[in-house]
Protein backbone atom coordinates (compact mmCIF):
# COMPACT_ATOMS: atom_id res chain seq x y z
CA UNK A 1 -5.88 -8.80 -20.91
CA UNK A 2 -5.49 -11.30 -18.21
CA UNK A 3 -3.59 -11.87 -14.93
CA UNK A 4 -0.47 -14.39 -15.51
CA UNK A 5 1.27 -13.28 -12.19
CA UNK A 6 0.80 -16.18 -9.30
CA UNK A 7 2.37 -13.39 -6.98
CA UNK A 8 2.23 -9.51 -6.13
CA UNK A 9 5.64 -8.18 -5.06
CA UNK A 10 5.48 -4.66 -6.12
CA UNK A 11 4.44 -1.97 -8.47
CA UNK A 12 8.00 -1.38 -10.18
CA UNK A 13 7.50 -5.09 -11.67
CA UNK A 14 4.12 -3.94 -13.16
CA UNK A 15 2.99 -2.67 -16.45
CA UNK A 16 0.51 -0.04 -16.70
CA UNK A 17 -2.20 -2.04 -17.97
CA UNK A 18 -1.78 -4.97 -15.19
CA UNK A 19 -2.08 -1.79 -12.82
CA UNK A 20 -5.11 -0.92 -14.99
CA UNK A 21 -6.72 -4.59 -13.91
CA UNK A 22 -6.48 -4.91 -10.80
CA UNK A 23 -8.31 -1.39 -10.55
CA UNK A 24 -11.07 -2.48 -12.69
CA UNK A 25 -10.96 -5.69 -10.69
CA UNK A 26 -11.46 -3.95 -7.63
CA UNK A 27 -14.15 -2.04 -8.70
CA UNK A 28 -16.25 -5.02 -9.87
CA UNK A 29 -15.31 -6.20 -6.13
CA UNK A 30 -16.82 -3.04 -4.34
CA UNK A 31 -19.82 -3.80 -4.80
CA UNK A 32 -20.23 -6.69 -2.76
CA UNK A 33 -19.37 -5.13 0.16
CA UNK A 34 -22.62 -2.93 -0.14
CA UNK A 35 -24.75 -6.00 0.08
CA UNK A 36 -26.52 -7.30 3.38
CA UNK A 37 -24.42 -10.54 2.78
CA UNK A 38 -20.70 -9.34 2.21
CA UNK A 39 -19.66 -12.72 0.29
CA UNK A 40 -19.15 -14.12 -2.67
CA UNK A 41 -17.14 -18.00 -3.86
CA UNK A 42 -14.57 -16.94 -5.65
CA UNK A 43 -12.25 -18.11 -3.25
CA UNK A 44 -14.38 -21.37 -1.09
CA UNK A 45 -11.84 -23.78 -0.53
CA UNK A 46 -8.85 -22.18 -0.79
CA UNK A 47 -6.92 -20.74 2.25
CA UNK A 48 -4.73 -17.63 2.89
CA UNK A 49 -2.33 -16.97 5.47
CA UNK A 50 -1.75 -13.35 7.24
CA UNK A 51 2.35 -13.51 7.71
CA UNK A 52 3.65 -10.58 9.74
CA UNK A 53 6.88 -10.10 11.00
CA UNK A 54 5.81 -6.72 11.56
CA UNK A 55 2.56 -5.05 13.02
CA UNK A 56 -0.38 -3.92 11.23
CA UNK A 57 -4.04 -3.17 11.98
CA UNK A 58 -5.35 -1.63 8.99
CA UNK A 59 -3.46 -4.03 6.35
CA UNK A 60 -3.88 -7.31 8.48
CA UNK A 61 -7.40 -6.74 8.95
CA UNK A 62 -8.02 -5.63 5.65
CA UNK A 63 -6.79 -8.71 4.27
CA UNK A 64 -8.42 -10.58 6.64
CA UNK A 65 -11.79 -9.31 5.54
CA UNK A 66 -11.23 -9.35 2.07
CA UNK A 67 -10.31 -12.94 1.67
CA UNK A 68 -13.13 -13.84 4.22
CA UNK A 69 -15.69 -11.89 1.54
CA UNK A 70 -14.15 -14.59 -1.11
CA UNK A 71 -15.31 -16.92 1.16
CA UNK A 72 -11.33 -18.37 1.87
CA UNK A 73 -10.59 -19.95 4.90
CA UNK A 74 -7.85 -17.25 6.84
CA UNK A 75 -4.83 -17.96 9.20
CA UNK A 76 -3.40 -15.47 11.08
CA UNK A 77 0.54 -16.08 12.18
CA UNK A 78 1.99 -13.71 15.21
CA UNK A 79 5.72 -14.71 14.33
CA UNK A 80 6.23 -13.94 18.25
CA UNK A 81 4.33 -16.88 18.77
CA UNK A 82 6.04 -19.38 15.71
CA UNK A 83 8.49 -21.24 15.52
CA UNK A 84 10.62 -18.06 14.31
CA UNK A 85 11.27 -17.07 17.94
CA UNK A 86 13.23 -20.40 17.99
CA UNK A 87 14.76 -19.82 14.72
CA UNK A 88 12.87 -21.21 11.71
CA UNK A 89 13.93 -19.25 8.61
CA UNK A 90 11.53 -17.58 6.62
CA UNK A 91 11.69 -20.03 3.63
CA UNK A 92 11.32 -23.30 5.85
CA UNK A 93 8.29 -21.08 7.18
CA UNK A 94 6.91 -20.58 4.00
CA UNK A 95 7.90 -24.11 3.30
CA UNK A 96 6.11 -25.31 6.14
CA UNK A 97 2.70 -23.16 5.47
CA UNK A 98 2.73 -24.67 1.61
CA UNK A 99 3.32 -28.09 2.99
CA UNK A 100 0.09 -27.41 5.20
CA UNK A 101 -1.73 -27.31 1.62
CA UNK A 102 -2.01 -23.07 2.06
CA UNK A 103 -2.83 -21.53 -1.42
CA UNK A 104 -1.54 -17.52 -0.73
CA UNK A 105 0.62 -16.36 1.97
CA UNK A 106 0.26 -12.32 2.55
CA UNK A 107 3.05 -11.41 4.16
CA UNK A 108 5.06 -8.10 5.78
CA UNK A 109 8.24 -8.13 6.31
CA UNK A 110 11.28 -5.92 7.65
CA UNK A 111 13.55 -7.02 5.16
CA UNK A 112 13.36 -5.44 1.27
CA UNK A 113 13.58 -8.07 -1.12
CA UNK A 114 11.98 -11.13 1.42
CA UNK A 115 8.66 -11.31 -0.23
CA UNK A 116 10.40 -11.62 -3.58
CA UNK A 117 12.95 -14.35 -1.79
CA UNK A 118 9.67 -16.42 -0.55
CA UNK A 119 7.85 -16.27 -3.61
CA UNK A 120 10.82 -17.58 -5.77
CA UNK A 121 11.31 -20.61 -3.22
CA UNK A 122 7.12 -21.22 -3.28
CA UNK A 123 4.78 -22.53 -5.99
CA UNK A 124 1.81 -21.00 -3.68
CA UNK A 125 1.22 -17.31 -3.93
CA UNK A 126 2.75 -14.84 -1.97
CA UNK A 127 1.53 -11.38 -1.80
CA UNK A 128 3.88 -8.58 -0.35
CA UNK A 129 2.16 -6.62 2.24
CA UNK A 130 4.98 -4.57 3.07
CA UNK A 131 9.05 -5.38 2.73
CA UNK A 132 10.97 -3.32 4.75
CA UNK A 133 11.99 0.10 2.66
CA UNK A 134 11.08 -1.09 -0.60
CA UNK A 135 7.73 -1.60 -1.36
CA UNK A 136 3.96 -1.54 -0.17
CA UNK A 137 1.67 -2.49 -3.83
CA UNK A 138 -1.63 -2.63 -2.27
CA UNK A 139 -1.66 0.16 0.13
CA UNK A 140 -0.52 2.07 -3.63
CA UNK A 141 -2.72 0.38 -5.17
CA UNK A 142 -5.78 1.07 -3.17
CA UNK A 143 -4.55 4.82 -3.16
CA UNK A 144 -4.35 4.96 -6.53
CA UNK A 145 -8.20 3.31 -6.73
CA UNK A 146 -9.09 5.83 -4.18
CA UNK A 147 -7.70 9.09 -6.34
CA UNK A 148 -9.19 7.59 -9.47
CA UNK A 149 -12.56 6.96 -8.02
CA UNK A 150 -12.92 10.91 -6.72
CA UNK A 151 -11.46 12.44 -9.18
CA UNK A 152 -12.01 10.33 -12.21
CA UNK A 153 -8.70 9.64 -14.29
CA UNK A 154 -4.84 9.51 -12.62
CA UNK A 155 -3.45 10.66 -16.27
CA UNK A 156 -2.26 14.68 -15.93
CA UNK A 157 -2.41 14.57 -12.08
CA UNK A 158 -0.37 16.40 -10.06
CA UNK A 159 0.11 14.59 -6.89
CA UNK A 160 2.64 15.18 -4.30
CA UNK A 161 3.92 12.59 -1.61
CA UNK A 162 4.57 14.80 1.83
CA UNK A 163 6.52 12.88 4.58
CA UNK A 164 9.30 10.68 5.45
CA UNK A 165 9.85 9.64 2.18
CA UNK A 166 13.53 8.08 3.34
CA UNK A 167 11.94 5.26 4.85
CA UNK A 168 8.85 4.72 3.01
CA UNK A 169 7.61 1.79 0.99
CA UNK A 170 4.51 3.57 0.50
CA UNK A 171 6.02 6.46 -1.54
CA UNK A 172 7.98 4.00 -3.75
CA UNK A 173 4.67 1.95 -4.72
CA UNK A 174 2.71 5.21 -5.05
CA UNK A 175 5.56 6.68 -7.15
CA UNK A 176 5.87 3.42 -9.38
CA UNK A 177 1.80 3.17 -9.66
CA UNK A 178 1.44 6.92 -10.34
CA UNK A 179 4.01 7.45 -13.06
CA UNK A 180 3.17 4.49 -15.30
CA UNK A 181 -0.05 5.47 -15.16
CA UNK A 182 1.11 9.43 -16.55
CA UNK A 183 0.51 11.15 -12.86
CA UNK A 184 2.90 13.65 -12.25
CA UNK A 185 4.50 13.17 -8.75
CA UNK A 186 6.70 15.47 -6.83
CA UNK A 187 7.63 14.48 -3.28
CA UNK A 188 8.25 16.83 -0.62
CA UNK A 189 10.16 16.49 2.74
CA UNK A 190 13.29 18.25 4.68
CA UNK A 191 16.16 17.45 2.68
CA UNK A 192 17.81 14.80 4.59
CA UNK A 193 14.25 12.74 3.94
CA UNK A 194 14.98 12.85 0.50
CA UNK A 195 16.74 9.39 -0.76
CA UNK A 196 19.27 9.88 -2.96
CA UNK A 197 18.34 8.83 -6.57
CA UNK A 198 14.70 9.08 -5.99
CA UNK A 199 14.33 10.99 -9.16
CA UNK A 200 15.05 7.73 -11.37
CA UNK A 201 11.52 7.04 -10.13
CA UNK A 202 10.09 9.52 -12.17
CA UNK A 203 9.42 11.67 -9.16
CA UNK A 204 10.35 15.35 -8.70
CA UNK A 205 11.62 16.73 -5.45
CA UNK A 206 11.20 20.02 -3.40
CA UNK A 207 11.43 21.09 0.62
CA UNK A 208 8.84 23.89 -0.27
CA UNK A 209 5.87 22.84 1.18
CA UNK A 210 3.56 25.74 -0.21
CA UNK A 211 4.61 25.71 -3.68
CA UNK A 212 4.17 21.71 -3.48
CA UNK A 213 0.77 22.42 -2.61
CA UNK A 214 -0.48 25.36 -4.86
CA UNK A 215 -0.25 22.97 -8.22
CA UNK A 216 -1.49 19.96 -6.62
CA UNK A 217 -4.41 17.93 -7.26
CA UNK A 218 -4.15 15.75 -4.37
CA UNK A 219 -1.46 15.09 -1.66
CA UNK A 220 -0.80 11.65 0.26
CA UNK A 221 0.53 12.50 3.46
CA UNK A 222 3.06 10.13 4.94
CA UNK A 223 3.28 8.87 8.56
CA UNK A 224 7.14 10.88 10.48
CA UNK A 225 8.79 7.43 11.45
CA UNK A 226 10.48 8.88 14.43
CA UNK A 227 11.43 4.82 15.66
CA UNK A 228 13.44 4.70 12.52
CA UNK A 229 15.47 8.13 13.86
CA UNK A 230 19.04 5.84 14.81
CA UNK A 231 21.11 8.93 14.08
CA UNK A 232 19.05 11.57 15.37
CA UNK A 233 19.04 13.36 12.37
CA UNK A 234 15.09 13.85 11.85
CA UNK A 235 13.53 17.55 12.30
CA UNK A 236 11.69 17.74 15.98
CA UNK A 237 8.20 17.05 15.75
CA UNK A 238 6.67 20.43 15.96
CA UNK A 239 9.29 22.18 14.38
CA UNK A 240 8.21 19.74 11.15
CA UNK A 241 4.90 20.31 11.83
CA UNK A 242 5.47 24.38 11.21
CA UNK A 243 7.18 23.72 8.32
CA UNK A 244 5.66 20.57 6.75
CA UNK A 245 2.46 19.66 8.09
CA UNK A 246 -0.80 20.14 6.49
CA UNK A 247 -2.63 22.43 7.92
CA UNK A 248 -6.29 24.39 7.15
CA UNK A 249 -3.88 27.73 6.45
CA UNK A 250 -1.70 25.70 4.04
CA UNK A 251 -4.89 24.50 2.43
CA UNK A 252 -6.60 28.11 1.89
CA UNK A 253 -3.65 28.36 -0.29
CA UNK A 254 -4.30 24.92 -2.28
CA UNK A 255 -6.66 24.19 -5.20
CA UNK A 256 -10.35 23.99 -2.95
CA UNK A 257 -10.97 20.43 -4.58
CA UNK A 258 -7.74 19.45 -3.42
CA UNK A 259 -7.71 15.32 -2.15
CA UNK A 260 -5.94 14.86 1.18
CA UNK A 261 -5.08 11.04 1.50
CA UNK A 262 -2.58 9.28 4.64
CA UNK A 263 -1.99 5.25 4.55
CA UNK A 264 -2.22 5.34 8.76
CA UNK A 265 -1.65 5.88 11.37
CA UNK A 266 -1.67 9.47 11.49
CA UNK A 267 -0.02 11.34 13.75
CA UNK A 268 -1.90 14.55 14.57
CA UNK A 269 -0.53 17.24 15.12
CA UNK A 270 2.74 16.59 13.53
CA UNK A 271 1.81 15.28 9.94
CA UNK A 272 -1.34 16.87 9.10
CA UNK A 273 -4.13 18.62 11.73
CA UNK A 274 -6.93 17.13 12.94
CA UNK A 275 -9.22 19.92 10.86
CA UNK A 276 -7.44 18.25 7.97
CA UNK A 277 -7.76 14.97 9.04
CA UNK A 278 -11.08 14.90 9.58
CA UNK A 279 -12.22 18.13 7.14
CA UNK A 280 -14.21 17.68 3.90
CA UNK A 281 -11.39 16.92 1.77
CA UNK A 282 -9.93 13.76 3.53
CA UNK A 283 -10.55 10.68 1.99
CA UNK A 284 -8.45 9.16 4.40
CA UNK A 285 -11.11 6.23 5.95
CA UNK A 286 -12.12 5.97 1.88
CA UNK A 287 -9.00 4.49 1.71
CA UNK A 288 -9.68 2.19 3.97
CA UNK A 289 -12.54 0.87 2.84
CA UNK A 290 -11.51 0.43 -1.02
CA UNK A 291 -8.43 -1.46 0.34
CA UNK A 292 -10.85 -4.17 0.92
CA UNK A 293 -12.19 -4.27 -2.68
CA UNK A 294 -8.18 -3.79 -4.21
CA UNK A 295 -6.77 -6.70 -1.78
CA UNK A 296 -9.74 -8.71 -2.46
CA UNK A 297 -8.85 -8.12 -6.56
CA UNK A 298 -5.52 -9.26 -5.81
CA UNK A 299 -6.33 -11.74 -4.24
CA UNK A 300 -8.68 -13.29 -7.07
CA UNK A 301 -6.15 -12.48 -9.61
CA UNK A 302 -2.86 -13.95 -7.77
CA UNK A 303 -5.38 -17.60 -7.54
CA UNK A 304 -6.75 -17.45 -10.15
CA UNK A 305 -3.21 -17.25 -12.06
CA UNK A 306 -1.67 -20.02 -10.13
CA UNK A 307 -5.11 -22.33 -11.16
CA UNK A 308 -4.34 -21.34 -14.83
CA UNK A 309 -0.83 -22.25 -14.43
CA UNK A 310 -1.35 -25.63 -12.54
CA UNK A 311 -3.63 -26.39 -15.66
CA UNK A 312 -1.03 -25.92 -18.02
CA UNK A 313 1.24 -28.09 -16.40
């Protein structure tokens, strides 16, 4: 099949098989970054534009270096240094940027729903790099790459998603990705980090840390986000560490094989421990790398889409 979508706003908006191409898209890309020259064309000429209204290191940079290895040209925008501190509204932004003769905008945003708002008001692409509490595709995406590649299908998995699942747009991609692709996916987390509703993801819940652990194949551990705490109703920090972090004893218990994954920035000592972290069944800087091979895939895709359908016009 082929790519028809000039934009990437989310998993849920996905069928299984697009899923399926921009995996096998990103593994054709991995290669290049094992070569003494990290570049290839399939992007000279055209330009992309790192958008953040929020900040990143790991997705910003990964981008970044992705579209550089396409050989794009790459703009970075600190909105605390745009015209947004004086007001500009994020379409006359993304206006502006198109008007500049920008091909893809990559952009975060605090806001659910704003990448989808930009890319209907754009006829460049915009790929969502994080909206809000709704939805991170490539960080999902390059998990999802990352499981696949170590343990060689995501069909029959059992995964579980361990964290602040409340506010995360990571577990809603990963969910999305890993059901339509027939993973089984429970997510764990004290109850009042439990959305209501999350269940017509296709994801089962539990608070049991253990038996989460004893039937799973891999676990993606999610970063506390104690800024998002308004109410003061999260657990204290080492009170969910004793009860939900991932530790070496909670591992003994686990299949030995088991994959330990995190999107970043961990927080040791209250997600997961640094024996974890850093123990032989992390793949947690693996991620990091393949997100440069899945965000340059998208990247190809989302252009080369938009060429097709500028031809057709």
């Amino acid at each position: 099949m082929s790519w028809t979508k000039k934009d990437l706003l989310g998993l849920e908006y996905l069928t299984p098989q697009e899923i399926e191409l921009i995996l096998d898209t990103a593994e054709s890309f991995k290669e290049v970054s094992t070569r003494e020259i990290k570049k290839v064309p399939a992007l000279r000429g055209k330009t992309a534009v790192n958008l953040f209204y929020e900040p990143s290191t790991r997705t910003r940079v990964s981008f970044e270096v992705a579209a550089k290895r396409l050989s794009a040209d790459v703009i970075n925008i600190a909105t605390e240094t745009s015209s947004v501190r004086k007001g500009e509204t994020l379409i006359d932004t993304g206006k502006n940027i198109q008007a500049l003769k920008a091909d893809i905008i990559i952009m975060r945003h605090n806001c659910s729903g704003a990448a989808n708002m930009l890319a209907r008001a754009l006829d460049i692409s915009v790929i969502n790099a994080g909206d809000g509490w709704h939805e991170h595709p490539t960080q999902a995406l390059l998990d999802i790459f990352t499981l696949k590649e170590k343990l060689g299908k995501i069909k029959g998995l059992n995964v579980a998603i361990v964290g602040d699942i409340a506010h995360s747009r990571v577990a809603r991609s990963n969910i999305w990705g890993l059901v339509k692709l027939g993973a089984k996916v429970t997510v764990c987390a004290p109850p009042m980090l439990l959305p209501a509703g999350i269940e017509l993801t296709g994801a089962r819940t539990s608070s049991d840390i253990d038996a989460v652990l004893k039937d799973a194949d891999a676990v993606n551990v999610l970063r506390m986000q104690f800024e998002r705490d308004e109410n003061a109703a999260f657990p204290e920090q080492l009170d969910y560490f004793k009860k939900f972090g991932i530790t070496e004893e909670r591992l003994e218990k686990a299949k030995k094989d088991i994959v330990v994954m995190h999107p970043g920035p961990i927080n040791r000592g209250i997600e997961m421990s640094s024996g974890v972290a850093d123990g032989d069944n992390s793949v947690i800087l693996e991620q990091v790398t393949n997100g440069i091979a899945v965000r340059m895939a998208v990247l190809f895709l989302v252009s080369q889409a938009r060429e097709a359908k500028k031809g057709r016009q």
